[in-house]
PDB file of N, CA and C in Angstrom:
ATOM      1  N   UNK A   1       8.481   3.206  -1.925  1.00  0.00           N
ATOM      2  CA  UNK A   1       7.782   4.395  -1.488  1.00  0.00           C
ATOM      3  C   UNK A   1       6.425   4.492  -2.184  1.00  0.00           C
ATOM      4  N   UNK A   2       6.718   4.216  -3.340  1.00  0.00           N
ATOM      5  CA  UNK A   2       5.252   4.360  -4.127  1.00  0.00           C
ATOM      6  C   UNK A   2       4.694   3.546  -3.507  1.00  0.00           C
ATOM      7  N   UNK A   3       4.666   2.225  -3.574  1.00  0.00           N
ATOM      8  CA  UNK A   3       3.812   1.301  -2.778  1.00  0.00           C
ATOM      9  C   UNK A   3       3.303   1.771  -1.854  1.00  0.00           C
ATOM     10  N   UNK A   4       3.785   2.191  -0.993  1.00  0.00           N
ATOM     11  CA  UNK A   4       3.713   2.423   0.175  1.00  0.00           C
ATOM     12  C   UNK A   4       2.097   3.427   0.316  1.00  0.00           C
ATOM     13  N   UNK A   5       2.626   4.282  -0.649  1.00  0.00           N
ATOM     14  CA  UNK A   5       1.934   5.262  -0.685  1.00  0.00           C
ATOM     15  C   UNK A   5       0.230   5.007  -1.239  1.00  0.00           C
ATOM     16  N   UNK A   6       0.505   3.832  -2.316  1.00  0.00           N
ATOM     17  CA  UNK A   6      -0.749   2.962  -2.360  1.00  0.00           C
ATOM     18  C   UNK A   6      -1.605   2.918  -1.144  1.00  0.00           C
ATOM     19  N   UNK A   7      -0.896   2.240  -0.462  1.00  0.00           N
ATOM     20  CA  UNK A   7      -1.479   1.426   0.662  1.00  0.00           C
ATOM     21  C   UNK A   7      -2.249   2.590   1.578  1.00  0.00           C
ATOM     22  N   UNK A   8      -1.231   3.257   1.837  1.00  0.00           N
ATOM     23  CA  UNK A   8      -1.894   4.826   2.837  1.00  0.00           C
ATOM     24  C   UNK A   8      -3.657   5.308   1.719  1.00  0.00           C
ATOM     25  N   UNK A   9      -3.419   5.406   0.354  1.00  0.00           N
ATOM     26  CA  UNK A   9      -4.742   5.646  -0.237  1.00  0.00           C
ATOM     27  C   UNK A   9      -5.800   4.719  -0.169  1.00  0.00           C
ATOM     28  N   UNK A  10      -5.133   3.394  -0.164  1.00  0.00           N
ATOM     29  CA  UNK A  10      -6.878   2.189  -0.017  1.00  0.00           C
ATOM     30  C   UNK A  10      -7.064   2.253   0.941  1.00  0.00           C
ATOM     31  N   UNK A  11      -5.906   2.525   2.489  1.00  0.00           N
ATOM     32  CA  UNK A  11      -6.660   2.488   3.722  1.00  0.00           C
ATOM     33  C   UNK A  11      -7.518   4.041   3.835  1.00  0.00           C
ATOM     34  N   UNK A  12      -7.198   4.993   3.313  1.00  0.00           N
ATOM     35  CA  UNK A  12      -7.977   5.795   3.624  1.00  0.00           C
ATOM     36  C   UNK A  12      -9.241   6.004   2.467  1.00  0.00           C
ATOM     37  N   UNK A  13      -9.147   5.112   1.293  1.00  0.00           N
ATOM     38  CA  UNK A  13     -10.575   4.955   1.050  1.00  0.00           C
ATOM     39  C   UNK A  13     -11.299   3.842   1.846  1.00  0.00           C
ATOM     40  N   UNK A  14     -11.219   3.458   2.717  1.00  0.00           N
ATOM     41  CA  UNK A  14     -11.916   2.202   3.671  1.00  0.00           C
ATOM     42  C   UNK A  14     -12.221   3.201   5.062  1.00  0.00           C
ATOM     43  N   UNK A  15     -11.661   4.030   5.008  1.00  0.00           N
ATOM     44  CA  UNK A  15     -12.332   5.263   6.037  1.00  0.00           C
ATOM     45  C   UNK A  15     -12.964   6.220   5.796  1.00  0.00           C
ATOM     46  N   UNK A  16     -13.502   6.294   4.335  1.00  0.00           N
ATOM     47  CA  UNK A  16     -14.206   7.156   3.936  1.00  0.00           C
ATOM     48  C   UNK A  16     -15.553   7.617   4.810  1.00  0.00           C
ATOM     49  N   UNK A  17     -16.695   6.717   5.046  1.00  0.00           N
ATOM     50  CA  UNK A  17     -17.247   6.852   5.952  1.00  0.00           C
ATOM     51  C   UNK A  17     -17.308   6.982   7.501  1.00  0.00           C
ATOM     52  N   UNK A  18     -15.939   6.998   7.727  1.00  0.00           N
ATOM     53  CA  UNK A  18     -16.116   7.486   9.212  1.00  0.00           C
ATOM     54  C   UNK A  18     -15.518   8.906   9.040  1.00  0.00           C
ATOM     55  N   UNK A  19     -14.295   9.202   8.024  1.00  0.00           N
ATOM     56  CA  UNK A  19     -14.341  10.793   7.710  1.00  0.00           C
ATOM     57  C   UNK A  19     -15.482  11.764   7.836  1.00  0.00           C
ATOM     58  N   UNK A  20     -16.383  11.114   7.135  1.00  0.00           N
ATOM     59  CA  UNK A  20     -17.218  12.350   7.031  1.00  0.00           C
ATOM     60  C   UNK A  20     -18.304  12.239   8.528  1.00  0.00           C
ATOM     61  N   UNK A  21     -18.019  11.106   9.470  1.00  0.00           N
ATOM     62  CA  UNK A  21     -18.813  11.364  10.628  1.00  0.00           C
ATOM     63  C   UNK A  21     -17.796  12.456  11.106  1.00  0.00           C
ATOM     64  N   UNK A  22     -16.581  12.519  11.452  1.00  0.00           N
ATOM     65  CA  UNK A  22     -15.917  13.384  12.176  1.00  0.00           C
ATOM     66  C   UNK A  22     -15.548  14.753  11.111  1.00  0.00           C
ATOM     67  N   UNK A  23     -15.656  14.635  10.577  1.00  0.00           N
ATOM     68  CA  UNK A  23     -15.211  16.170   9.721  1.00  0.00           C
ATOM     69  C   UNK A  23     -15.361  17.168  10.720  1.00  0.00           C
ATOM     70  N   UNK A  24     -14.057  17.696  10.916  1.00  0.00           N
ATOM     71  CA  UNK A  24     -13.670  19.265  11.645  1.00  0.00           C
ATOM     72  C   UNK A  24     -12.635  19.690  10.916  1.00  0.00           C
ATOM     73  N   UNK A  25     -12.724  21.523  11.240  1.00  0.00           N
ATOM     74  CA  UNK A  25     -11.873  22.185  10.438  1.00  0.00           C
ATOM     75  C   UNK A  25     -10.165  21.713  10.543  1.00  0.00           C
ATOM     76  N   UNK A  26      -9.935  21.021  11.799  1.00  0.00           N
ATOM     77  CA  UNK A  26      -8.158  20.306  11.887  1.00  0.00           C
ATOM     78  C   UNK A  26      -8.280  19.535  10.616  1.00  0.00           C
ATOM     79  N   UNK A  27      -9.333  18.239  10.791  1.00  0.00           N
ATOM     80  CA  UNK A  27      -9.146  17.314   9.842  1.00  0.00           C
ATOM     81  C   UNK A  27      -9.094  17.791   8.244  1.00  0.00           C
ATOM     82  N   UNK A  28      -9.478  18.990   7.723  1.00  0.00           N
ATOM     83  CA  UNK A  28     -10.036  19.812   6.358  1.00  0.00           C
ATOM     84  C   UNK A  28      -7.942  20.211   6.546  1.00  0.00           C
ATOM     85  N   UNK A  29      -7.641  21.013   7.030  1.00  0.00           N
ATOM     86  CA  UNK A  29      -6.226  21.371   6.993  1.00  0.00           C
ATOM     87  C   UNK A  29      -5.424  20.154   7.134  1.00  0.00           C
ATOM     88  N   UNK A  30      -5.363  18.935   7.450  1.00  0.00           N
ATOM     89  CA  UNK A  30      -4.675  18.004   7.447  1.00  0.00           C
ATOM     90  C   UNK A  30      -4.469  17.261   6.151  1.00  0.00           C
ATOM     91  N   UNK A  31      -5.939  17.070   6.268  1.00  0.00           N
ATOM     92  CA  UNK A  31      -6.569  16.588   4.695  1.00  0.00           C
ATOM     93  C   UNK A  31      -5.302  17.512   3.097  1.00  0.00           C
ATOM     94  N   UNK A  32      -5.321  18.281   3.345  1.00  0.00           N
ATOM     95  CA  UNK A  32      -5.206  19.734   2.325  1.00  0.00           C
ATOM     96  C   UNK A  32      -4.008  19.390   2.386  1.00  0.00           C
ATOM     97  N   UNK A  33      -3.023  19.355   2.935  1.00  0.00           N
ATOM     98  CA  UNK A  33      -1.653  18.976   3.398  1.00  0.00           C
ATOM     99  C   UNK A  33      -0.871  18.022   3.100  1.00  0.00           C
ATOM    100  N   UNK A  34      -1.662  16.815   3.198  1.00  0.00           N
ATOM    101  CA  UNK A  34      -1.531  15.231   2.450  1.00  0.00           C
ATOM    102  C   UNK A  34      -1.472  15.802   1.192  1.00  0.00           C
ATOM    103  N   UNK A  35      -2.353  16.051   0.722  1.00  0.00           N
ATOM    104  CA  UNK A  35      -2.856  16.098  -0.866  1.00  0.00           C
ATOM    105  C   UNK A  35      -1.757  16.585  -1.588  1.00  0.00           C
ATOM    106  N   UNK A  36      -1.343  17.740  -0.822  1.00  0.00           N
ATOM    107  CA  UNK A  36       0.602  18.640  -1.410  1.00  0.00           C
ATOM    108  C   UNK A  36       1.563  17.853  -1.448  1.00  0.00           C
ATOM    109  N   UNK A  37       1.190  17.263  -0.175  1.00  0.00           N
ATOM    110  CA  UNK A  37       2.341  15.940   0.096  1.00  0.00           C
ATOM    111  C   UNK A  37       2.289  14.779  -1.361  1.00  0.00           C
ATOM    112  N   UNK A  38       0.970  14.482  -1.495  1.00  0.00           N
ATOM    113  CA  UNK A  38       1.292  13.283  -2.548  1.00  0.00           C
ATOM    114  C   UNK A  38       0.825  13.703  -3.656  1.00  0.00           C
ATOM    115  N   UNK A  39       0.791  14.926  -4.093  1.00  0.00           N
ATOM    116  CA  UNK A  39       1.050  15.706  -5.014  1.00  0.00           C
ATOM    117  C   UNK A  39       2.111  16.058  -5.811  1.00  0.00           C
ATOM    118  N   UNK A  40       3.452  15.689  -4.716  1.00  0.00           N
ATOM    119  CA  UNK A  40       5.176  15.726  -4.983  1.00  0.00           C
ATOM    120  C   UNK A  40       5.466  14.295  -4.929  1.00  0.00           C
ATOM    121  N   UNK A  41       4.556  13.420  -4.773  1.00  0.00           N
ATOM    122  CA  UNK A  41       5.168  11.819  -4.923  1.00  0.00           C
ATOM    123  C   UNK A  41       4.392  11.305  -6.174  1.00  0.00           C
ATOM    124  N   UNK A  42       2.777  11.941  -6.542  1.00  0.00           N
ATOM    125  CA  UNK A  42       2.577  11.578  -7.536  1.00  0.00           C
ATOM    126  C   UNK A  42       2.865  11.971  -8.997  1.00  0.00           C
ATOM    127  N   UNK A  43       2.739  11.572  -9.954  1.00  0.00           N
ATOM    128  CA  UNK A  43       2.839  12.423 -11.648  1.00  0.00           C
ATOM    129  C   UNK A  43       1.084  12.871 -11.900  1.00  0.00           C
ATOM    130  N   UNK A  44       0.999  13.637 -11.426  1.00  0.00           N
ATOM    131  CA  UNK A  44      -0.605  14.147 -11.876  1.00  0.00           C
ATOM    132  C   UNK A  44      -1.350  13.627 -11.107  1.00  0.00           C
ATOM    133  N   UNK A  45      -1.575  13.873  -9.867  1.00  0.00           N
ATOM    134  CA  UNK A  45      -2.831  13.474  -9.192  1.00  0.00           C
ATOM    135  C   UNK A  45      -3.863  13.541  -9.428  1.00  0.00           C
ATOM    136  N   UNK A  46      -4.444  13.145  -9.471  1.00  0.00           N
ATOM    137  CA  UNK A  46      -6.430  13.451  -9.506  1.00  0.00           C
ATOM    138  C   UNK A  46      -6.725  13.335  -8.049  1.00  0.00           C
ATOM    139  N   UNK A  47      -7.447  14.584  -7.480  1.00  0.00           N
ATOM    140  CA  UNK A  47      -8.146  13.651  -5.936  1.00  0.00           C
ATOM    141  C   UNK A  47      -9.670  14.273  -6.284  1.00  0.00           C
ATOM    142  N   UNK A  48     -10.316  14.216  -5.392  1.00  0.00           N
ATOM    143  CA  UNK A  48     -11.761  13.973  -5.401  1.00  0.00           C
ATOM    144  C   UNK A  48     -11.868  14.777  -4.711  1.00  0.00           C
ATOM    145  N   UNK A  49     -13.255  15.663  -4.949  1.00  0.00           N
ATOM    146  CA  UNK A  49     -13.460  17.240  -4.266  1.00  0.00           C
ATOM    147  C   UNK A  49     -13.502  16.714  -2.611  1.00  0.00           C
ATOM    148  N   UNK A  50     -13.992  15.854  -2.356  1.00  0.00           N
ATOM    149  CA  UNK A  50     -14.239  15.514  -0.817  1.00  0.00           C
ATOM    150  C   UNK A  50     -12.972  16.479   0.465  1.00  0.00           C
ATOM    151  N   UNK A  51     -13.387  16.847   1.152  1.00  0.00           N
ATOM    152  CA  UNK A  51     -12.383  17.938   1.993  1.00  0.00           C
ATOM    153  C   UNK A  51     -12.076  16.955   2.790  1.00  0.00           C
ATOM    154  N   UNK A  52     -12.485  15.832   3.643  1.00  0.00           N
ATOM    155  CA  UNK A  52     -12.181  15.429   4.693  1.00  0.00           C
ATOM    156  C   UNK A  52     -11.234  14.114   4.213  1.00  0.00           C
ATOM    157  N   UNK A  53     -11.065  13.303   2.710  1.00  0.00           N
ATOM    158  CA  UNK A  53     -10.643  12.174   2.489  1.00  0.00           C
ATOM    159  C   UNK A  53      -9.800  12.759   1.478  1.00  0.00           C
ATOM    160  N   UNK A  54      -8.383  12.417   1.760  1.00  0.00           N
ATOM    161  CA  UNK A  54      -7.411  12.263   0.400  1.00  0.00           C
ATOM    162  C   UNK A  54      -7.337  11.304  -0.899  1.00  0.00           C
ATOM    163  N   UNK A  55      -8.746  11.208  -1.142  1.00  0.00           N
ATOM    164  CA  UNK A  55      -9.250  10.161  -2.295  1.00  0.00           C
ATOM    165  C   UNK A  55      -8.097  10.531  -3.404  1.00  0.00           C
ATOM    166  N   UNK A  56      -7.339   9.525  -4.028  1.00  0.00           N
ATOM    167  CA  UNK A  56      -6.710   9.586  -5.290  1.00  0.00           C
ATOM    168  C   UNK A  56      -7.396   8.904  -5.946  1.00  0.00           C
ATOM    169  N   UNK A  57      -7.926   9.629  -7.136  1.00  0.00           N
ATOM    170  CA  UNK A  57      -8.835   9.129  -8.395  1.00  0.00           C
ATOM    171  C   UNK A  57      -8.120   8.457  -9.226  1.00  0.00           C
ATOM    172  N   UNK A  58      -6.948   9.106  -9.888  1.00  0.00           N
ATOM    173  CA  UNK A  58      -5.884   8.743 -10.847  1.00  0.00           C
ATOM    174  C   UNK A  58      -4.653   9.765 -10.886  1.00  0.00           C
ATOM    175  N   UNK A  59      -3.839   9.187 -11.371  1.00  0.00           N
ATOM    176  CA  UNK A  59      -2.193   9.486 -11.514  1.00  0.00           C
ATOM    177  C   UNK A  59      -1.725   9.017 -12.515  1.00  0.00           C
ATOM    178  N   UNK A  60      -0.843  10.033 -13.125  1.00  0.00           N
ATOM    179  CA  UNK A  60      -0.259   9.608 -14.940  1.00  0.00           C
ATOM    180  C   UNK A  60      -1.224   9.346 -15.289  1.00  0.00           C
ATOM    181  N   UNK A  61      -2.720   9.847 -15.381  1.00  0.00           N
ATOM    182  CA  UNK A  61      -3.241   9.447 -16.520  1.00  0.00           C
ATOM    183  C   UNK A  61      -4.291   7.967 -16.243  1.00  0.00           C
ATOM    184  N   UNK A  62      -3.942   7.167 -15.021  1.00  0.00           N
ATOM    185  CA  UNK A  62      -4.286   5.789 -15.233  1.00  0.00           C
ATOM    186  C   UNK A  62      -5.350   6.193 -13.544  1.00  0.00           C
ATOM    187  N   UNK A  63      -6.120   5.394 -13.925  1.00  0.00           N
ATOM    188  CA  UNK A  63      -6.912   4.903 -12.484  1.00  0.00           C
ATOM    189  C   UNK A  63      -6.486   4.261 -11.679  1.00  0.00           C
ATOM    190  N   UNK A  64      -6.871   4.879 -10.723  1.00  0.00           N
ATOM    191  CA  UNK A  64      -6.354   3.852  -8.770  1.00  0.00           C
ATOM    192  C   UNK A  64      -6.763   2.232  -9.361  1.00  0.00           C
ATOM    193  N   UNK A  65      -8.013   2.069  -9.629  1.00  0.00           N
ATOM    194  CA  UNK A  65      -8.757   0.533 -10.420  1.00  0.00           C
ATOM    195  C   UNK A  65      -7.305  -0.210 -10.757  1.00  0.00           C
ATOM    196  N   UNK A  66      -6.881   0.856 -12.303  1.00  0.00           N
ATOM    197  CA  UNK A  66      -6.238   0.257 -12.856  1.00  0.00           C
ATOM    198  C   UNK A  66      -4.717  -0.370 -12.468  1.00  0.00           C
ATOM    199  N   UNK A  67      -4.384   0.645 -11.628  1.00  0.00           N
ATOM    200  CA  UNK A  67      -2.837   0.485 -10.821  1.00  0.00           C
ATOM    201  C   UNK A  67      -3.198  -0.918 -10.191  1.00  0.00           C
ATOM    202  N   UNK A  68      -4.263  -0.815  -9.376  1.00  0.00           N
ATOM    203  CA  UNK A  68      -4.349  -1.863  -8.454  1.00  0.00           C
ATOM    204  C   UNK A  68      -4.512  -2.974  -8.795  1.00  0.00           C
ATOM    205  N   UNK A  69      -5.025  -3.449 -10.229  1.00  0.00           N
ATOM    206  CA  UNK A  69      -4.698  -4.424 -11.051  1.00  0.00           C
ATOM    207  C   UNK A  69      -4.045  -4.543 -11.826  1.00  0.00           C
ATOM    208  N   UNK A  70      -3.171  -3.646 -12.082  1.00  0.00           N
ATOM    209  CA  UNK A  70      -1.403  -3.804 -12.682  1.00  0.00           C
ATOM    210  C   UNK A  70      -0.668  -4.321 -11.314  1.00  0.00           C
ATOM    211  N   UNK A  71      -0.920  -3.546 -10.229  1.00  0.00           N
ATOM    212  CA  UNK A  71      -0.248  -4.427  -9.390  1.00  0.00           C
ATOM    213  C   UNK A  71      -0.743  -5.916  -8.542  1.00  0.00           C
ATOM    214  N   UNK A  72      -1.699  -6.210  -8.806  1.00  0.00           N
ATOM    215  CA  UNK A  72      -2.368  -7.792  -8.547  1.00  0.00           C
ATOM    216  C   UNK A  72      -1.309  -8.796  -9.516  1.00  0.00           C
ATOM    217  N   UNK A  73      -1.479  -7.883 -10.876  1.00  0.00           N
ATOM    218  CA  UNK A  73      -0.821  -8.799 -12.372  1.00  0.00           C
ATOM    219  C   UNK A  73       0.606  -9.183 -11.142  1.00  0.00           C
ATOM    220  N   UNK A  74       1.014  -8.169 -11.233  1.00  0.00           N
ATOM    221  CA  UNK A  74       2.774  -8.243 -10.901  1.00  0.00           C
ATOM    222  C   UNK A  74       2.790  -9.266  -9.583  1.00  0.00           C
ATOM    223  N   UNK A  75       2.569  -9.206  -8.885  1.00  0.00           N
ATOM    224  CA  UNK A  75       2.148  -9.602  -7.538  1.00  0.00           C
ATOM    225  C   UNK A  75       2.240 -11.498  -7.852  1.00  0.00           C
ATOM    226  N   UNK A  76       1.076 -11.534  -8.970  1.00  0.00           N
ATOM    227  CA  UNK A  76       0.515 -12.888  -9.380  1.00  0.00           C
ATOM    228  C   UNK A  76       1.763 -14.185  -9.952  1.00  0.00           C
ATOM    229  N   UNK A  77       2.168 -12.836 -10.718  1.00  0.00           N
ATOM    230  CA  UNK A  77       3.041 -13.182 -11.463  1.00  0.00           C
ATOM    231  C   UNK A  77       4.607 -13.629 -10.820  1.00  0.00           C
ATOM    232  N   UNK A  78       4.690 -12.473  -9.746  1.00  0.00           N
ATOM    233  CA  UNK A  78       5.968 -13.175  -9.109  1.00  0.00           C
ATOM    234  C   UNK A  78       5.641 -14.547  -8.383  1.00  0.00           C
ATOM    235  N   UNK A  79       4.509 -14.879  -7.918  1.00  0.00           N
ATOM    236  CA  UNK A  79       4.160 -15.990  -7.251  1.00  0.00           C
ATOM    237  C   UNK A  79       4.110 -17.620  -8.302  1.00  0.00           C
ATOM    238  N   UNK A  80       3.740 -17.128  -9.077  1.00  0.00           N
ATOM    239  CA  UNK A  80       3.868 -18.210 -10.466  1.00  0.00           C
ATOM    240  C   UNK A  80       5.516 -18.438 -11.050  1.00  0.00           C
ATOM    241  N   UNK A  81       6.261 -17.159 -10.502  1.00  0.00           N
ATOM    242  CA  UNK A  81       7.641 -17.702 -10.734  1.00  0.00           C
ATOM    243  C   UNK A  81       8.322 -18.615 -10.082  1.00  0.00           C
ATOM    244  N   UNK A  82       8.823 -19.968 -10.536  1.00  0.00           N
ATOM    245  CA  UNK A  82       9.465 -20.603 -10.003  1.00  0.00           C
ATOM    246  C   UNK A  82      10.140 -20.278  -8.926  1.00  0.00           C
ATOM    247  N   UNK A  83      11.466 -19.855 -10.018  1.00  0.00           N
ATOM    248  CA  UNK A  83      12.785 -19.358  -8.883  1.00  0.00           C
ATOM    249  C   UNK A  83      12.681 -18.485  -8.028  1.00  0.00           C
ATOM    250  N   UNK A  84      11.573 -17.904  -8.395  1.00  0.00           N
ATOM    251  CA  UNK A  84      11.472 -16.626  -6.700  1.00  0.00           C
ATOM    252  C   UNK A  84      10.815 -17.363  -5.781  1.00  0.00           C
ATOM    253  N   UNK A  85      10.149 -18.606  -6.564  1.00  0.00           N
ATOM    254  CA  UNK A  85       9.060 -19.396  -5.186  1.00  0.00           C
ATOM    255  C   UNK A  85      10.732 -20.116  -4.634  1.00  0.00           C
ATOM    256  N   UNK A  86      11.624 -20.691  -5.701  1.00  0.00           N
ATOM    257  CA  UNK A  86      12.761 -21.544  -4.999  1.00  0.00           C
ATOM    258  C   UNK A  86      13.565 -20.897  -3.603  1.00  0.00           C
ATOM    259  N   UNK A  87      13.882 -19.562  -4.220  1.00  0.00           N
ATOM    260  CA  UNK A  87      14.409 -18.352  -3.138  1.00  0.00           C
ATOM    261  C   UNK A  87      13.800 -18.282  -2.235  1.00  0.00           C
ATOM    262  N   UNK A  88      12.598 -18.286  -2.232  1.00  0.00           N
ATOM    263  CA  UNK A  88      11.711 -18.049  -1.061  1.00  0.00           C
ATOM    264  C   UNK A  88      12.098 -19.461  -0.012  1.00  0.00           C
ATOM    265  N   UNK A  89      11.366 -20.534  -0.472  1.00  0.00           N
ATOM    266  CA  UNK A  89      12.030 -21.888  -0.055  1.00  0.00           C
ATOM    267  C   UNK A  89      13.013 -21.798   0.407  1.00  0.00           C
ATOM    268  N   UNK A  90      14.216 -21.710  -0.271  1.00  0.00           N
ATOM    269  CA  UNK A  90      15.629 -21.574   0.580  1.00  0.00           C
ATOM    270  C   UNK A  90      15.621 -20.691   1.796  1.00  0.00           C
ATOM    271  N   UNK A  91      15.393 -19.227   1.511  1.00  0.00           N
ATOM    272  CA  UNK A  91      15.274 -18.713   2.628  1.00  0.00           C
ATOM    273  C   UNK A  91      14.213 -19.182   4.212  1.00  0.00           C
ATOM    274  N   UNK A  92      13.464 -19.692   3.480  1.00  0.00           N
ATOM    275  CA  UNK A  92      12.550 -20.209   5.121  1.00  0.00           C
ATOM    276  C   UNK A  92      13.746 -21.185   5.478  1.00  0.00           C
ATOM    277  N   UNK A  93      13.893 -22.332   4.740  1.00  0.00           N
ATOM    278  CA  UNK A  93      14.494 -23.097   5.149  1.00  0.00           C
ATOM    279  C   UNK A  93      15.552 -22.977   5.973  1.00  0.00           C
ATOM    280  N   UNK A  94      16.477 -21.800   5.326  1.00  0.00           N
ATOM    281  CA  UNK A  94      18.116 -21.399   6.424  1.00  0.00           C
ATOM    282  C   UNK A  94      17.200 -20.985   7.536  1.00  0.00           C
ATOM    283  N   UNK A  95      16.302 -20.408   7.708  1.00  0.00           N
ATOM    284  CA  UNK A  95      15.769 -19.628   9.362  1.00  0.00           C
ATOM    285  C   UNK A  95      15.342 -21.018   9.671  1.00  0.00           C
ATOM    286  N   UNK A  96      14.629 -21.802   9.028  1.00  0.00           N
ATOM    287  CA  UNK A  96      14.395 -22.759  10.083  1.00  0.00           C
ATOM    288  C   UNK A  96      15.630 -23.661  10.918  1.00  0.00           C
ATOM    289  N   UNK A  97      16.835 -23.984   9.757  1.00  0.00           N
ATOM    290  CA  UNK A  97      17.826 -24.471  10.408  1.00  0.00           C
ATOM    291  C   UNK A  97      18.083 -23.972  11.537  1.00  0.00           C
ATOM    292  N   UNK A  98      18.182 -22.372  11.750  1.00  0.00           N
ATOM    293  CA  UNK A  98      18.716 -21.268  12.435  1.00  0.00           C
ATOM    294  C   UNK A  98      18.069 -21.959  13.779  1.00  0.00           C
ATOM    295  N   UNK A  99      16.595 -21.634  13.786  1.00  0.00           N
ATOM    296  CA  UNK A  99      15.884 -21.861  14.805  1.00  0.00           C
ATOM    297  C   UNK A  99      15.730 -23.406  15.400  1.00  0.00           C
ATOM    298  N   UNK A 100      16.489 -24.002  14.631  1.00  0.00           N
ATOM    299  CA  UNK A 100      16.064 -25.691  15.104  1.00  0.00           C
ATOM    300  C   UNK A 100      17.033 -25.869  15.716  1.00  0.00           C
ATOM    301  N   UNK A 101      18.768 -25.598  15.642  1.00  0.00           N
ATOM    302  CA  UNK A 101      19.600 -25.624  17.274  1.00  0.00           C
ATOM    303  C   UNK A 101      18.998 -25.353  18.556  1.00  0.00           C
ATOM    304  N   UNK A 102      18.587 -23.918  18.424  1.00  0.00           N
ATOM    305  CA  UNK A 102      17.837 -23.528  19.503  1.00  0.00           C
ATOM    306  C   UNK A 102      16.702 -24.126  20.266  1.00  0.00           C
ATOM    307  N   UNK A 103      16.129 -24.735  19.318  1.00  0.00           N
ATOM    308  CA  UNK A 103      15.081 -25.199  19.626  1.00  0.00           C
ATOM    309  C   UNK A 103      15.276 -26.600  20.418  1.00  0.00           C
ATOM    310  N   UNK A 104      16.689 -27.549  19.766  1.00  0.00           N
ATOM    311  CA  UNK A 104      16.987 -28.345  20.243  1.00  0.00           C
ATOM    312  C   UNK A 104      18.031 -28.476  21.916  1.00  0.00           C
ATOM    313  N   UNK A 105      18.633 -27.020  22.223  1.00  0.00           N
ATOM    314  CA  UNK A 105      19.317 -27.053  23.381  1.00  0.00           C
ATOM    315  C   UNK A 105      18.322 -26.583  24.521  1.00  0.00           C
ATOM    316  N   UNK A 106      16.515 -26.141  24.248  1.00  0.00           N
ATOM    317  CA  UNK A 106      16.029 -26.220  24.818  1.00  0.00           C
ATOM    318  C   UNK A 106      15.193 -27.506  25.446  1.00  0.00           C
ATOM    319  N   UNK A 107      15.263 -28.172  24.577  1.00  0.00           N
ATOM    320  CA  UNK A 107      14.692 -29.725  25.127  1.00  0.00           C
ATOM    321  C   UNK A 107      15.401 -30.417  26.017  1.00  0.00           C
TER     322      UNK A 107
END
């Protein structure tokens, strides 16, 4: 969920500039609404005076910056792990078996 909730904030800082072409009073009450909303998912929000963008500045204390390169670290790091790269491997591999009968009673 948290993740998740990441993702909804970088895409809507990448719309920052078209927010403020459309700014209307719906979008200002929508806006306002989110903010309550991830106000109860975050530990201390920070948002940014802007009315039309649900900018999160920081949470607990730490910067959006910083999250987003705590989560690059983590990210990096599972990829440098072996055995999760092995797991990964295995798993393509059973779907490919899966798909290669099929593939073969169509020929």
């Amino acid at each position: 969920m948290r993740s998740f909730l990441i993702l909804i904030t970088i895409v809507l800082f990448n719309s920052i500039s078209f927010a403020d072409e459309i700014c209307n009073d719906d979008r200002k009450i929508w806006i306002k609404q989110l903010k309550k909303d991830m106000e109860r998912d975050f530990v201390n929000p920070v948002f940014s005076d802007k009315e039309c963008v649900a900018e999160l500045i920081e949470h607990n204390g730490i910067s959006m910056e910083q999250h987003l390169h705590t989560l690059a670290a983590v990210k990096r790091d599972d990829f440098k792990n072996n055995s999760t790269r092995e797991e990964r491997d295995f798993l393509r591999s059973l779907f490919d078996d899966i798909d290669s009968p099929q593939q073969k009673l169509n020929n």
